[in-house]
N, C-alpha and C. Protein backbone atom coordinates (compact mmCIF):
# COMPACT_ATOMS: atom_id res chain seq x y z
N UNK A 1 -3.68 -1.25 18.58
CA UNK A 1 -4.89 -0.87 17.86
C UNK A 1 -5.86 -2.05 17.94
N UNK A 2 -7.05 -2.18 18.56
CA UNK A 2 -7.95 -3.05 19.30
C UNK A 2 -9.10 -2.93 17.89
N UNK A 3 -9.28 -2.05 17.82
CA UNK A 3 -10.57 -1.99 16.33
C UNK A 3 -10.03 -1.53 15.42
N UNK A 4 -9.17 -1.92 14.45
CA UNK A 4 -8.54 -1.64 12.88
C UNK A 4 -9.43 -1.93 11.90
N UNK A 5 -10.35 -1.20 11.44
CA UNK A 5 -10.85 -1.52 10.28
C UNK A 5 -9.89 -2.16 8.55
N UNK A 6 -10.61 -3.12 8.17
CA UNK A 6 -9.78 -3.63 7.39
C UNK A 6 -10.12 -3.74 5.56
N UNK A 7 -9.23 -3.59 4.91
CA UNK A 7 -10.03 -3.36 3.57
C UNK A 7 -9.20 -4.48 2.67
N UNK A 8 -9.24 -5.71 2.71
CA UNK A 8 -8.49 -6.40 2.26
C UNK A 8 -8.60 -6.79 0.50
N UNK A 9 -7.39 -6.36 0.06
CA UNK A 9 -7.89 -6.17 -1.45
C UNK A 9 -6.43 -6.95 -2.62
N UNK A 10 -6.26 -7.28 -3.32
CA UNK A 10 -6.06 -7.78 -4.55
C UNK A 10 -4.58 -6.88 -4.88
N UNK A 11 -4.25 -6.21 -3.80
CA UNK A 11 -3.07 -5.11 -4.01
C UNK A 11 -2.26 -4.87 -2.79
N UNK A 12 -1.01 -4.56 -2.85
CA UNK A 12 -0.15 -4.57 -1.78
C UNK A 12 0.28 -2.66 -1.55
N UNK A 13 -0.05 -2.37 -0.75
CA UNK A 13 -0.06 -0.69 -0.14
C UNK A 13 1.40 -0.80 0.27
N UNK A 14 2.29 0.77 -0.37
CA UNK A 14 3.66 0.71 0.91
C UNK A 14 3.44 2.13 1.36
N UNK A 15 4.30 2.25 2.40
CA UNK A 15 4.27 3.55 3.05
C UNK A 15 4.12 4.77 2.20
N UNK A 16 3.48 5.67 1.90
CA UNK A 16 3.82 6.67 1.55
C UNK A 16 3.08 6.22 0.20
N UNK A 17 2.73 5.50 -0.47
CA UNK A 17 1.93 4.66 -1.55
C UNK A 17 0.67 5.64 -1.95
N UNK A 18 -0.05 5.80 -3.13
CA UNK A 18 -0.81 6.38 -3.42
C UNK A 18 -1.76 5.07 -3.95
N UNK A 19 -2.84 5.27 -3.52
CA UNK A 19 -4.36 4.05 -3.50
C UNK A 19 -5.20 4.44 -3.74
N UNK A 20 -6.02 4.27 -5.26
CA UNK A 20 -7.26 4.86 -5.42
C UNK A 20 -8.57 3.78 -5.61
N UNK A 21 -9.46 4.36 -4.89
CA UNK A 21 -10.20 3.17 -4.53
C UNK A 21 -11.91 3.53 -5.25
N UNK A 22 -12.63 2.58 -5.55
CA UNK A 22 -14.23 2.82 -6.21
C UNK A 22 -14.49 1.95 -5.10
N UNK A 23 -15.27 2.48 -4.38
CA UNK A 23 -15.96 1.62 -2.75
C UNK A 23 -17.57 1.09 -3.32
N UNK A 24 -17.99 0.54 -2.87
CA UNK A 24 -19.34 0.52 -3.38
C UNK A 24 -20.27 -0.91 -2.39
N UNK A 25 -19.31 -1.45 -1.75
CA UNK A 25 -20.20 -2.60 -1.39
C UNK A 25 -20.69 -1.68 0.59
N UNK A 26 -21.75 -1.81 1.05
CA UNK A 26 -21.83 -1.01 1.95
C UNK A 26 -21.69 -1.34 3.24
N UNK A 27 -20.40 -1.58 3.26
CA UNK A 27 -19.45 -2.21 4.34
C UNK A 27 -18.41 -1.46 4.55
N UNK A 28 -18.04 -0.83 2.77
CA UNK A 28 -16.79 -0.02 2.85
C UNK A 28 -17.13 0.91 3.04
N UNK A 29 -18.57 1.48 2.04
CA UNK A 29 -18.69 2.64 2.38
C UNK A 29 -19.18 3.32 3.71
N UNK A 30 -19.33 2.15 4.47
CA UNK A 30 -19.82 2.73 5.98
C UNK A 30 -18.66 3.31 6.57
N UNK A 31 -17.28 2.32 6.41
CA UNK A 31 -16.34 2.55 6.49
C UNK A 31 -15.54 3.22 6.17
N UNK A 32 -15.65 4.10 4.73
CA UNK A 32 -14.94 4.99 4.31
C UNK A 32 -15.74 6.46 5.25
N UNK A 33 -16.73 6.26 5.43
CA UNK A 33 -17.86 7.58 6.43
C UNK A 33 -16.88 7.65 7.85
N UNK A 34 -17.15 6.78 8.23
CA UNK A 34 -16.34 6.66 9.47
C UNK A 34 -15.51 7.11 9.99
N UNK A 35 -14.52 6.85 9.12
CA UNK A 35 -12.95 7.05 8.75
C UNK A 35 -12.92 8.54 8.78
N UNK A 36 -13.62 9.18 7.40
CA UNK A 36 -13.69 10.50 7.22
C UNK A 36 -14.05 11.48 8.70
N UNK A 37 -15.08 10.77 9.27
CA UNK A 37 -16.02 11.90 10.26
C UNK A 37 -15.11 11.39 11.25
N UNK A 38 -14.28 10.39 11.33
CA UNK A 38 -13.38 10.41 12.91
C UNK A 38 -12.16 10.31 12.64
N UNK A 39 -11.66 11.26 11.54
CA UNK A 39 -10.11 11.45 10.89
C UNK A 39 -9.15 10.49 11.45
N UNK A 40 -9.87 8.71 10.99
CA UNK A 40 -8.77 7.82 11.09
C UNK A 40 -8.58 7.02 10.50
N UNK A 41 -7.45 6.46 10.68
CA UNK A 41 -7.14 5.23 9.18
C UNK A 41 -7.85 3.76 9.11
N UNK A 42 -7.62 3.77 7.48
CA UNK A 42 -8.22 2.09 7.47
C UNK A 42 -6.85 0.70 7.52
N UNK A 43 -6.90 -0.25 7.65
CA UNK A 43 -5.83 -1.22 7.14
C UNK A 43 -6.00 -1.68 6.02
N UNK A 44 -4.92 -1.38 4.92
CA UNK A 44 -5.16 -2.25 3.94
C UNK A 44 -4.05 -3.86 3.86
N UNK A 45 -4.79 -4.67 3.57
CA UNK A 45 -4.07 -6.29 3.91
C UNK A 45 -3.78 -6.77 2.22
N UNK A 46 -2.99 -7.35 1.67
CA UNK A 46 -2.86 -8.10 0.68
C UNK A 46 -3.81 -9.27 1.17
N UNK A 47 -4.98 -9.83 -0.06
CA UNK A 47 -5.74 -11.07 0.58
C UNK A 47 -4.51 -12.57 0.42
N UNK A 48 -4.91 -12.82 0.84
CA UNK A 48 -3.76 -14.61 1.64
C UNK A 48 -4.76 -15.52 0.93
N UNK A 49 -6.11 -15.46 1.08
CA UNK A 49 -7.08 -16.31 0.32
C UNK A 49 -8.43 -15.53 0.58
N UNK A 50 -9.49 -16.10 -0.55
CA UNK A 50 -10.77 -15.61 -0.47
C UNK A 50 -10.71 -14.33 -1.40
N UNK A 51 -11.80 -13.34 -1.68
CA UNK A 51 -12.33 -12.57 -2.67
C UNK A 51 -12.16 -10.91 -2.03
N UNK A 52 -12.24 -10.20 -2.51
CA UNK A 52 -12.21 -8.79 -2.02
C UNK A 52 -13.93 -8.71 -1.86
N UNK A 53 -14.74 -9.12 -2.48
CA UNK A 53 -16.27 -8.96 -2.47
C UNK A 53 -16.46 -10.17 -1.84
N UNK A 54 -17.71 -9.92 -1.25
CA UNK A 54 -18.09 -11.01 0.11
C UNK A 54 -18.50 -12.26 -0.43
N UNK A 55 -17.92 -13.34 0.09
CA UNK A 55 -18.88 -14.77 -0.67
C UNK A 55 -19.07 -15.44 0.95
N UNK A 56 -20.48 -15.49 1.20
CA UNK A 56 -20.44 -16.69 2.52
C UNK A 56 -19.85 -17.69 2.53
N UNK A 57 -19.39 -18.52 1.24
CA UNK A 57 -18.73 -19.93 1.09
C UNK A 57 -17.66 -19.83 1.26
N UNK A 58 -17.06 -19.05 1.73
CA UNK A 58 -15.44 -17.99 0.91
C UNK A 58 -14.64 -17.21 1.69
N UNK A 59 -14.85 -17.39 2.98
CA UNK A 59 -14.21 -16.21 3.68
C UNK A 59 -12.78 -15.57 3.44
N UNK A 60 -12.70 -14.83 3.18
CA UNK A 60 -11.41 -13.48 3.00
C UNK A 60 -10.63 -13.66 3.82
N UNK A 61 -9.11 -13.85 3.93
CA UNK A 61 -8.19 -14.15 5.14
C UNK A 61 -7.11 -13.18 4.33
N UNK A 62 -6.85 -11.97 5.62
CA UNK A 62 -5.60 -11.13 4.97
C UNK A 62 -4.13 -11.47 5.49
N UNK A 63 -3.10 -10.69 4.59
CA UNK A 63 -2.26 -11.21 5.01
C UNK A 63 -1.62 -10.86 6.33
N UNK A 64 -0.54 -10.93 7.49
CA UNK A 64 -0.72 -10.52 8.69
C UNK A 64 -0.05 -9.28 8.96
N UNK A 65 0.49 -9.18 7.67
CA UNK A 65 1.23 -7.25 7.89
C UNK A 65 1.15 -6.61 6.50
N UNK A 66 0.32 -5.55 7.13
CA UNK A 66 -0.46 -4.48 6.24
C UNK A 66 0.36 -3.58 6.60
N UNK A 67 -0.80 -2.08 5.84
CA UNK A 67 -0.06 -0.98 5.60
C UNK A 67 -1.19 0.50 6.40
N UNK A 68 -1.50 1.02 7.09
CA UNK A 68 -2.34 2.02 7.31
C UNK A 68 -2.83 2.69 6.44
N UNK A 69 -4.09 3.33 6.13
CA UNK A 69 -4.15 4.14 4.96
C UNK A 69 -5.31 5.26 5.15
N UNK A 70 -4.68 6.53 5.00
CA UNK A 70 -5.41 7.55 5.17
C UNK A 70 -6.20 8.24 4.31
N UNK A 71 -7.12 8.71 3.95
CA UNK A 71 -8.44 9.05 2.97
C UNK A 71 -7.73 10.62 3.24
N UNK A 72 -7.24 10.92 1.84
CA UNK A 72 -6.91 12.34 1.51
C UNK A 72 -7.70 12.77 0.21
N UNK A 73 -8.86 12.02 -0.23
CA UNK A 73 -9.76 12.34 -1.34
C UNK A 73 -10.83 11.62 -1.03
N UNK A 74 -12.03 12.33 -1.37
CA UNK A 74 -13.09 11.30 -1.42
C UNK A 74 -14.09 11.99 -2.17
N UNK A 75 -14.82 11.36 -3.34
CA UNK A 75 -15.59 12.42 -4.39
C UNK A 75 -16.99 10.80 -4.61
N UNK A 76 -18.00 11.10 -4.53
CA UNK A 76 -19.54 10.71 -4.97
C UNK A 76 -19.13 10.31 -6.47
N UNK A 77 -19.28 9.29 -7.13
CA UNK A 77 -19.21 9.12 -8.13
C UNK A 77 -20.65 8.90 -8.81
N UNK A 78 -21.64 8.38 -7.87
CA UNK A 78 -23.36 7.86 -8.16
C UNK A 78 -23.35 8.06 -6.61
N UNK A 79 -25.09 7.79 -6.36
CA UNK A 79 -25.67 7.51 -4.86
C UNK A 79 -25.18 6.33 -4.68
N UNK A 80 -24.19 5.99 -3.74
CA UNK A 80 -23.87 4.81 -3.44
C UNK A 80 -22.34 4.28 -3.68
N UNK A 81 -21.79 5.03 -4.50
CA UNK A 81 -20.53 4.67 -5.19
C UNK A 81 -20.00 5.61 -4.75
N UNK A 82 -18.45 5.64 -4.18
CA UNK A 82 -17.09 6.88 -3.59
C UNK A 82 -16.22 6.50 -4.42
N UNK A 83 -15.11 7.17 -4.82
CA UNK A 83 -14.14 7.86 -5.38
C UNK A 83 -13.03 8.21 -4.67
N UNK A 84 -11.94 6.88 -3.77
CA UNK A 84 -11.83 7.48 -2.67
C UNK A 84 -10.09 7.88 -3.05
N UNK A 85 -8.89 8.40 -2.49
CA UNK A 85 -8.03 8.83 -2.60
C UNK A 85 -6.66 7.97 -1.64
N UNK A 86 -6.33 7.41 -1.00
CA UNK A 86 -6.01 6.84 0.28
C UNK A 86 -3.86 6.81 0.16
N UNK A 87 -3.68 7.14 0.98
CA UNK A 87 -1.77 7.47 0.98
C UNK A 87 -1.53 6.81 2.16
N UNK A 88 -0.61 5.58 2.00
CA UNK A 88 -0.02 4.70 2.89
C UNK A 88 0.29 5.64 3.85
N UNK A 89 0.09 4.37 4.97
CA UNK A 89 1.34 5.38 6.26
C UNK A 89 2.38 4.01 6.85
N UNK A 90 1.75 3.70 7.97
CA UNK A 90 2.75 3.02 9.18
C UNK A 90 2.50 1.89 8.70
N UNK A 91 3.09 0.77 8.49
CA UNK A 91 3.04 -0.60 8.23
C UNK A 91 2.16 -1.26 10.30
N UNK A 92 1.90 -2.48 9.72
CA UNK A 92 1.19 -3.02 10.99
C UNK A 92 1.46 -4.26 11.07
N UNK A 93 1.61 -4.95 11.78
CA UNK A 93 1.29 -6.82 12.07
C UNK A 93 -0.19 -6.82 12.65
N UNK A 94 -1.09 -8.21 11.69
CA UNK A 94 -2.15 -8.32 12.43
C UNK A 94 -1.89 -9.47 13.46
N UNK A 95 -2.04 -9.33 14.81
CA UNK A 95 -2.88 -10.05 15.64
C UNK A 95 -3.55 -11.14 15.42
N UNK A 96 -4.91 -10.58 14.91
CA UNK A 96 -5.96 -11.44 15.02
C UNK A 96 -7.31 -10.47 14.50
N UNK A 97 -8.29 -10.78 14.15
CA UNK A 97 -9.10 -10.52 13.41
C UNK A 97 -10.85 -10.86 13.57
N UNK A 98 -11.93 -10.11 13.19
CA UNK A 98 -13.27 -10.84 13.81
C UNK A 98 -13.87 -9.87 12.73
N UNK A 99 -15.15 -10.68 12.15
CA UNK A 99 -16.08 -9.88 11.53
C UNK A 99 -17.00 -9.46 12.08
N UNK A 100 -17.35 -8.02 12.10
CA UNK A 100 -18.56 -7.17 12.40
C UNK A 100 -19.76 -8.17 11.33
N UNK A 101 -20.93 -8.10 12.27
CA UNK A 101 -22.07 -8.03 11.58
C UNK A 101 -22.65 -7.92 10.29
N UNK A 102 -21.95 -6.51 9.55
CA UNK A 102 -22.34 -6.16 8.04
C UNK A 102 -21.40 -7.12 7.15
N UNK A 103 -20.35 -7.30 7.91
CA UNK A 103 -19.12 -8.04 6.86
C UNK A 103 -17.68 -7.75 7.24
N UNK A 104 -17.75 -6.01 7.35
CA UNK A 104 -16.33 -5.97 7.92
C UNK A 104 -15.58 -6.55 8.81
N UNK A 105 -14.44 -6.77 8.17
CA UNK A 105 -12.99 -7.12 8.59
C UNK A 105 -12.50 -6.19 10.11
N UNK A 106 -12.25 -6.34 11.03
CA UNK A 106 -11.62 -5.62 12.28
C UNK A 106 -10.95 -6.27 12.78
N UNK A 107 -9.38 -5.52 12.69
CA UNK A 107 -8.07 -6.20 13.38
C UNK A 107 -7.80 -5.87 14.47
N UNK A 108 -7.57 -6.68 15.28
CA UNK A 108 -6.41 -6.46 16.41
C UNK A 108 -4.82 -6.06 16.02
N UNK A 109 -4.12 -4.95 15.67
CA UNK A 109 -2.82 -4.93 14.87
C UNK A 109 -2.24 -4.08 15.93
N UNK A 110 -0.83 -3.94 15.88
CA UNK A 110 0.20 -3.53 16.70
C UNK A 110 0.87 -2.81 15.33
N UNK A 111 1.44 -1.43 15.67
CA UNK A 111 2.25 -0.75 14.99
C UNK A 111 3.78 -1.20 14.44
N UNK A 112 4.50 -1.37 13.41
CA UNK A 112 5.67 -1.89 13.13
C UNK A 112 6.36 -0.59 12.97
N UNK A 113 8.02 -0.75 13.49
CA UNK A 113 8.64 0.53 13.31
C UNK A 113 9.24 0.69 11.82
N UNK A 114 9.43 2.66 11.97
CA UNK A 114 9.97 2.17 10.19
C UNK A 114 10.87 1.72 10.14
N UNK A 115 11.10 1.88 9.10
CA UNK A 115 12.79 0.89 8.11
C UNK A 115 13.96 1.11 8.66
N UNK A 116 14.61 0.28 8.50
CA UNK A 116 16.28 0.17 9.53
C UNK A 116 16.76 1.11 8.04
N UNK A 117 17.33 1.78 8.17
CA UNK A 117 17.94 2.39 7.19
C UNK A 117 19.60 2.20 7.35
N UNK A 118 19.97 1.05 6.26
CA UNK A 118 21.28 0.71 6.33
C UNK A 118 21.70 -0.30 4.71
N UNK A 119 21.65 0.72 3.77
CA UNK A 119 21.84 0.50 2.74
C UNK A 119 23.17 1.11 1.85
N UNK A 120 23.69 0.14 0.50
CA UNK A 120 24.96 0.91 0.23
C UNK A 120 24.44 2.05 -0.73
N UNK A 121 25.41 3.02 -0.79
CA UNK A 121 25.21 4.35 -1.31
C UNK A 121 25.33 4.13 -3.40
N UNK A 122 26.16 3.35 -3.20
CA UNK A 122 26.33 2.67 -5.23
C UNK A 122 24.69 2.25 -5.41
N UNK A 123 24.25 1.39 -4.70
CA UNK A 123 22.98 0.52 -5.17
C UNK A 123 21.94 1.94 -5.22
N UNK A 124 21.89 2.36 -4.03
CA UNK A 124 20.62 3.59 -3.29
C UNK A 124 21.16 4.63 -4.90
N UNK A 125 22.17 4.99 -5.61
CA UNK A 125 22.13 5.69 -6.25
C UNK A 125 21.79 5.29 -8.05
N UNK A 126 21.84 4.23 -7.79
CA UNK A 126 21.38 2.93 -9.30
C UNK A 126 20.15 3.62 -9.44
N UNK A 127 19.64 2.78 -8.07
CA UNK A 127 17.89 2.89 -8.06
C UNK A 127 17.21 4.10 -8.50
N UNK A 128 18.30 5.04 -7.60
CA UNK A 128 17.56 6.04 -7.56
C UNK A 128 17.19 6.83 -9.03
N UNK A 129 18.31 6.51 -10.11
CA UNK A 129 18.59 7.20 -11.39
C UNK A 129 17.80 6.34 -12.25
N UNK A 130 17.08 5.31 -11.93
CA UNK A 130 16.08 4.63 -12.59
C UNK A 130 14.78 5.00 -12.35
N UNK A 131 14.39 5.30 -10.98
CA UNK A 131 13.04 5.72 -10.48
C UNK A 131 12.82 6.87 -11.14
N UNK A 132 13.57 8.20 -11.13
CA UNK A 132 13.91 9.45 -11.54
C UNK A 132 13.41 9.34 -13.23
N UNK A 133 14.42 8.72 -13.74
CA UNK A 133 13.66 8.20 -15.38
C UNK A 133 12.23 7.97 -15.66
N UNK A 134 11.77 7.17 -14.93
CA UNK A 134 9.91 6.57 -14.70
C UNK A 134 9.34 7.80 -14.27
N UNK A 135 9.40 8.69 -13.34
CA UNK A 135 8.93 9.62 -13.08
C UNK A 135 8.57 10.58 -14.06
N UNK A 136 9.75 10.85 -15.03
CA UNK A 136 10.06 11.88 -15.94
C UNK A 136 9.16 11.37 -17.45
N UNK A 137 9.43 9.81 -17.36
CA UNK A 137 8.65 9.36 -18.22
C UNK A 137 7.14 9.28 -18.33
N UNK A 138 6.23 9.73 -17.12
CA UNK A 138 5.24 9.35 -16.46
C UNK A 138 4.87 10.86 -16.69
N UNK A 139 5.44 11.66 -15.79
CA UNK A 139 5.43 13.16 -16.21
C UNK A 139 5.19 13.60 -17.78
N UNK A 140 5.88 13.25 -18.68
CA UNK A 140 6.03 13.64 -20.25
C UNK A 140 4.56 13.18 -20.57
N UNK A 141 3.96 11.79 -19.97
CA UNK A 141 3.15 11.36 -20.63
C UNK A 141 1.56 11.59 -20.14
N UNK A 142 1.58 12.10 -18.81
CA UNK A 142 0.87 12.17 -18.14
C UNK A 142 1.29 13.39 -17.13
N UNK A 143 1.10 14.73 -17.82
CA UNK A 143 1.30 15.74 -16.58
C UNK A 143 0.54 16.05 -15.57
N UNK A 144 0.87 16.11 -14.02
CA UNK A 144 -0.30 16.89 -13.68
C UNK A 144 -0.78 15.65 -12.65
N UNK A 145 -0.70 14.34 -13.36
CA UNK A 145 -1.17 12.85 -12.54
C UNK A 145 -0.31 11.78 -12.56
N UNK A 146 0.76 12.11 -11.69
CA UNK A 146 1.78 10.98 -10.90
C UNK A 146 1.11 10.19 -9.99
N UNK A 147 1.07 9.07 -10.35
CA UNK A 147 1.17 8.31 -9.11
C UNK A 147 1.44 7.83 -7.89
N UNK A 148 2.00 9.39 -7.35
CA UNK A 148 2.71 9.60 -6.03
C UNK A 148 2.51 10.40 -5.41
N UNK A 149 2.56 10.24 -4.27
CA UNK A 149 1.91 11.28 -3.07
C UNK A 149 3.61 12.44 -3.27
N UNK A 150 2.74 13.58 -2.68
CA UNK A 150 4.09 14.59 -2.57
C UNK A 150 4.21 14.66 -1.14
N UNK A 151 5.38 15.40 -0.75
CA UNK A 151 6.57 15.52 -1.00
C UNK A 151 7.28 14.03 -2.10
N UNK A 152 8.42 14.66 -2.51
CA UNK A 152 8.96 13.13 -2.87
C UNK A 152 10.22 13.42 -2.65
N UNK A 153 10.42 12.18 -1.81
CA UNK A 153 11.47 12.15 -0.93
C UNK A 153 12.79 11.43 -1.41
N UNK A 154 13.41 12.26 -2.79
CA UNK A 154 14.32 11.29 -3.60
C UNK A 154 15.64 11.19 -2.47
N UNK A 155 15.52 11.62 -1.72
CA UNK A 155 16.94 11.10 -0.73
C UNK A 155 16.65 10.16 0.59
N UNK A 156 15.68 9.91 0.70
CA UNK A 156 15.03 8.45 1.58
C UNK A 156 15.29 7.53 1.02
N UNK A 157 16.27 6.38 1.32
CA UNK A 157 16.13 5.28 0.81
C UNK A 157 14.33 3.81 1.30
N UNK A 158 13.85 4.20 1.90
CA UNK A 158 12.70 3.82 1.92
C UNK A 158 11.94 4.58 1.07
N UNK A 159 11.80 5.83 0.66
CA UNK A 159 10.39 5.91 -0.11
C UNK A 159 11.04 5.79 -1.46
N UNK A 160 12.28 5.62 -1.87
CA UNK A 160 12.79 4.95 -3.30
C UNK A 160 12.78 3.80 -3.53
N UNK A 161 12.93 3.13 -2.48
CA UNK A 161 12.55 1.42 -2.66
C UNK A 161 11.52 1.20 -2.54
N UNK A 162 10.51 1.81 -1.93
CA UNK A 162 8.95 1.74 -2.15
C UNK A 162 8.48 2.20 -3.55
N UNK A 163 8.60 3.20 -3.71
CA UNK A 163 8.32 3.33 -5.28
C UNK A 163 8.28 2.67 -6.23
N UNK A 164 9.93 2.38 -6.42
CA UNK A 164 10.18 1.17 -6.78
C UNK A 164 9.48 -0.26 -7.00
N UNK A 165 9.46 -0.62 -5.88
CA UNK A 165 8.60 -1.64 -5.84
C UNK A 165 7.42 -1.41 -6.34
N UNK A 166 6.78 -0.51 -6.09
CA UNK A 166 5.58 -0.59 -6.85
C UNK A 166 5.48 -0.72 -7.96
N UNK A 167 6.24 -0.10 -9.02
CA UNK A 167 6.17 0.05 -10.66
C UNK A 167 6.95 -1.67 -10.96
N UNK A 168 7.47 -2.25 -10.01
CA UNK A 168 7.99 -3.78 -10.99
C UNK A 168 6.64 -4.78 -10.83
N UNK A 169 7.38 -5.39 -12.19
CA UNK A 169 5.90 -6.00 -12.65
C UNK A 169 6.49 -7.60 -11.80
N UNK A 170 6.01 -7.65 -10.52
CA UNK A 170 6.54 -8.56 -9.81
C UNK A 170 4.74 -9.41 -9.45
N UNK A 171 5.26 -10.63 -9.14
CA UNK A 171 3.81 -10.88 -8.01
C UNK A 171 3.84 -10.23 -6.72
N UNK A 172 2.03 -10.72 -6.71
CA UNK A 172 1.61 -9.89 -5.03
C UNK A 172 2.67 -10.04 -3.98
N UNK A 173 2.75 -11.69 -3.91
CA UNK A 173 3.38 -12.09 -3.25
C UNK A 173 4.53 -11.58 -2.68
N UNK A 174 5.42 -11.60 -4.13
CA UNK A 174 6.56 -11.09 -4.01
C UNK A 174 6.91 -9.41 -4.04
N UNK A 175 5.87 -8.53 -3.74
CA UNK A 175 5.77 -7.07 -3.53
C UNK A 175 5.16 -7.17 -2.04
N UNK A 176 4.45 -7.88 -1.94
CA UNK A 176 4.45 -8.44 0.06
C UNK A 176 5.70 -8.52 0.58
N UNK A 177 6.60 -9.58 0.35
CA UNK A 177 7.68 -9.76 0.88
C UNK A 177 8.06 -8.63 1.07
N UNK A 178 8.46 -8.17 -0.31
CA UNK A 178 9.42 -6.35 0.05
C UNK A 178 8.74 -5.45 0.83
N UNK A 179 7.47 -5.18 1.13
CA UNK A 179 6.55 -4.12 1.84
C UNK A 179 6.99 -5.06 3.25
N UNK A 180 6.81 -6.16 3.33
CA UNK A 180 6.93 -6.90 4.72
C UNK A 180 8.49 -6.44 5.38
N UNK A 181 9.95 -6.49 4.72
CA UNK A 181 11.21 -6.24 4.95
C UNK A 181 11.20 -5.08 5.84
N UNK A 182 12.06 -5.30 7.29
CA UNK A 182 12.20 -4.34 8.15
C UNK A 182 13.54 -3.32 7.69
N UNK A 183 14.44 -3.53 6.73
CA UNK A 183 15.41 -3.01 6.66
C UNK A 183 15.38 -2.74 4.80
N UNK A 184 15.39 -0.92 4.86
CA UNK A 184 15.14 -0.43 3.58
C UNK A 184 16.52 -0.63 2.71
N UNK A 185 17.46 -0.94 3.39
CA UNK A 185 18.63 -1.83 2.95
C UNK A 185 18.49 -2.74 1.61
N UNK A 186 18.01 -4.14 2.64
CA UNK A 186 17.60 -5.39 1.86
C UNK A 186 16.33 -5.27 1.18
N UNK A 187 15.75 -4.12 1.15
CA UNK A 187 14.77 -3.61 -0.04
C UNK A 187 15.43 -3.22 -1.12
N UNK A 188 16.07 -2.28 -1.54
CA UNK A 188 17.25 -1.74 -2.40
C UNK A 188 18.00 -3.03 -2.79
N UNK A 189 18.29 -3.82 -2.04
CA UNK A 189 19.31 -4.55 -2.63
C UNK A 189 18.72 -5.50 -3.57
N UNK A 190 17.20 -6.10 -3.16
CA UNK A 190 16.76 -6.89 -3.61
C UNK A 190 15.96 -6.47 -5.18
N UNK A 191 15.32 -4.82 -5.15
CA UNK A 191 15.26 -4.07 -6.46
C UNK A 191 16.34 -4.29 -7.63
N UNK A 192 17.34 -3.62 -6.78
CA UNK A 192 18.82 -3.44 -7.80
C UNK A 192 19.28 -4.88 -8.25
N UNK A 193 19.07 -6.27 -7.80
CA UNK A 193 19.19 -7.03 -8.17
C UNK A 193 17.80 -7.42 -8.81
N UNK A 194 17.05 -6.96 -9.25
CA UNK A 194 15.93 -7.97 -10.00
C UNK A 194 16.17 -6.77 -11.40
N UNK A 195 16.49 -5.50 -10.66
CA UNK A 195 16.38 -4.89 -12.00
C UNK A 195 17.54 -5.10 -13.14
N UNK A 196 18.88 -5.86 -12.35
CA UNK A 196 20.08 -6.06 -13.26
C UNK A 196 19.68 -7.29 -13.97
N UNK A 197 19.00 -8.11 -13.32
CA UNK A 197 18.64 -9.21 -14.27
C UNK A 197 18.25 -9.01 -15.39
N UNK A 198 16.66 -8.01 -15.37
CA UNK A 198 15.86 -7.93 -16.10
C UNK A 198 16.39 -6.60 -16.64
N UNK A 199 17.91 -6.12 -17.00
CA UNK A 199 17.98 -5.37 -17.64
C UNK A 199 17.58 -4.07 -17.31
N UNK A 200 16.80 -3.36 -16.69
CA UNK A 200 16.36 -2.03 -16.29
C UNK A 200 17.50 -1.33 -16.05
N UNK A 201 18.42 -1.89 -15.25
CA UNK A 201 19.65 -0.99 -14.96
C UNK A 201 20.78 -0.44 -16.18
């Protein structure tokens, strides 16, 4: 992928991830147009350093493996302001990187394959009876607006350790690492151990 548009932001995207976005600086929103009228994805990067909003003194450096992200909503909030909807896909390594003219971010990125799936069945079933709880709890409290894209794939051990990951109150950093992990294995393992610490289990 030679022109990856890039949206580098304050948050870590995983596959299958639900991302709701207020666009407004008109870089994105050129970019969110784009996207829409040539049904293709943006990159979203955890920032490494620098601001999600543009500072000339300041340049934005993302981190080098993102997440793809596809615009399955997009609603006008004002003239000028979107409402946008966006559901992870393929993870990426960046390359290398150059700013367009207006501001945008454009990667050079190469596709990463999915998850080695080689995890134990005790841990994958911990997790899973914890995620299931949050869901139900989320549901009771909030019907109608989960935080999750559908299908939901409670017998994937990648989109349970993604989930997962999302709801722990971890740093960026350390929700990078796990989105970064090639093996949905040592994702699970590394959940089920933060959650025995901290009691969740």
């Amino acid at each position: 992928m030679d022109s990856l548009p890039l949206f580098p932001l304050h948050t870590v995207l995983f596959p299958d991830g639900l991302l709701p976005l207020r666009v407004f600086e008109a870089r994105y929103v050129d970019m969110v147009r784009a996207c829409m009228r040539d049904r293709t994805p943006f990159g979203v990067c955890l920032i490494a350093s620098g601001n999600e909003v543009a500072r000339p003194d300041e340049p934005t450096m993302p981190e080098t493996i993102g997440c793809l992200a596809d615009i399955i909503d997009c609603n006008m909030e004002q003239l000028g302001v979107l409402l946008i909807s966006a559901r992870g896909r393929q993870r990426f390594r960046l390359l290398g990187h150059s700013v367009n003219p207006d501001g945008l971010l454009v990667g050079q990125a190469e596709l990463l394959p999915p998850d080695i799936i080689d995890c134990k069945l005790e841990l994958l079933g911990e997790c899973l009876a914890v995620l299931r709880r949050i869901v139900a709890s989320l549901h009771a409290e909030h019907p109608g607006e989960l935080p999750f894209c559908e299908p939901f794939l409670w017998d994937d051990p990648s989109w349970v350790a993604n989930r997962l990951c999302e709801f722990l109150p971890v740093p960026l950093k350390a929700k990078q690492m796990l989105m970064a992990l090639p093996d949905a294995g040592m994702r699970i393992e590394i959940v089920h151990k933060y959650m025995r610490q901290h009691h969740i289990l």
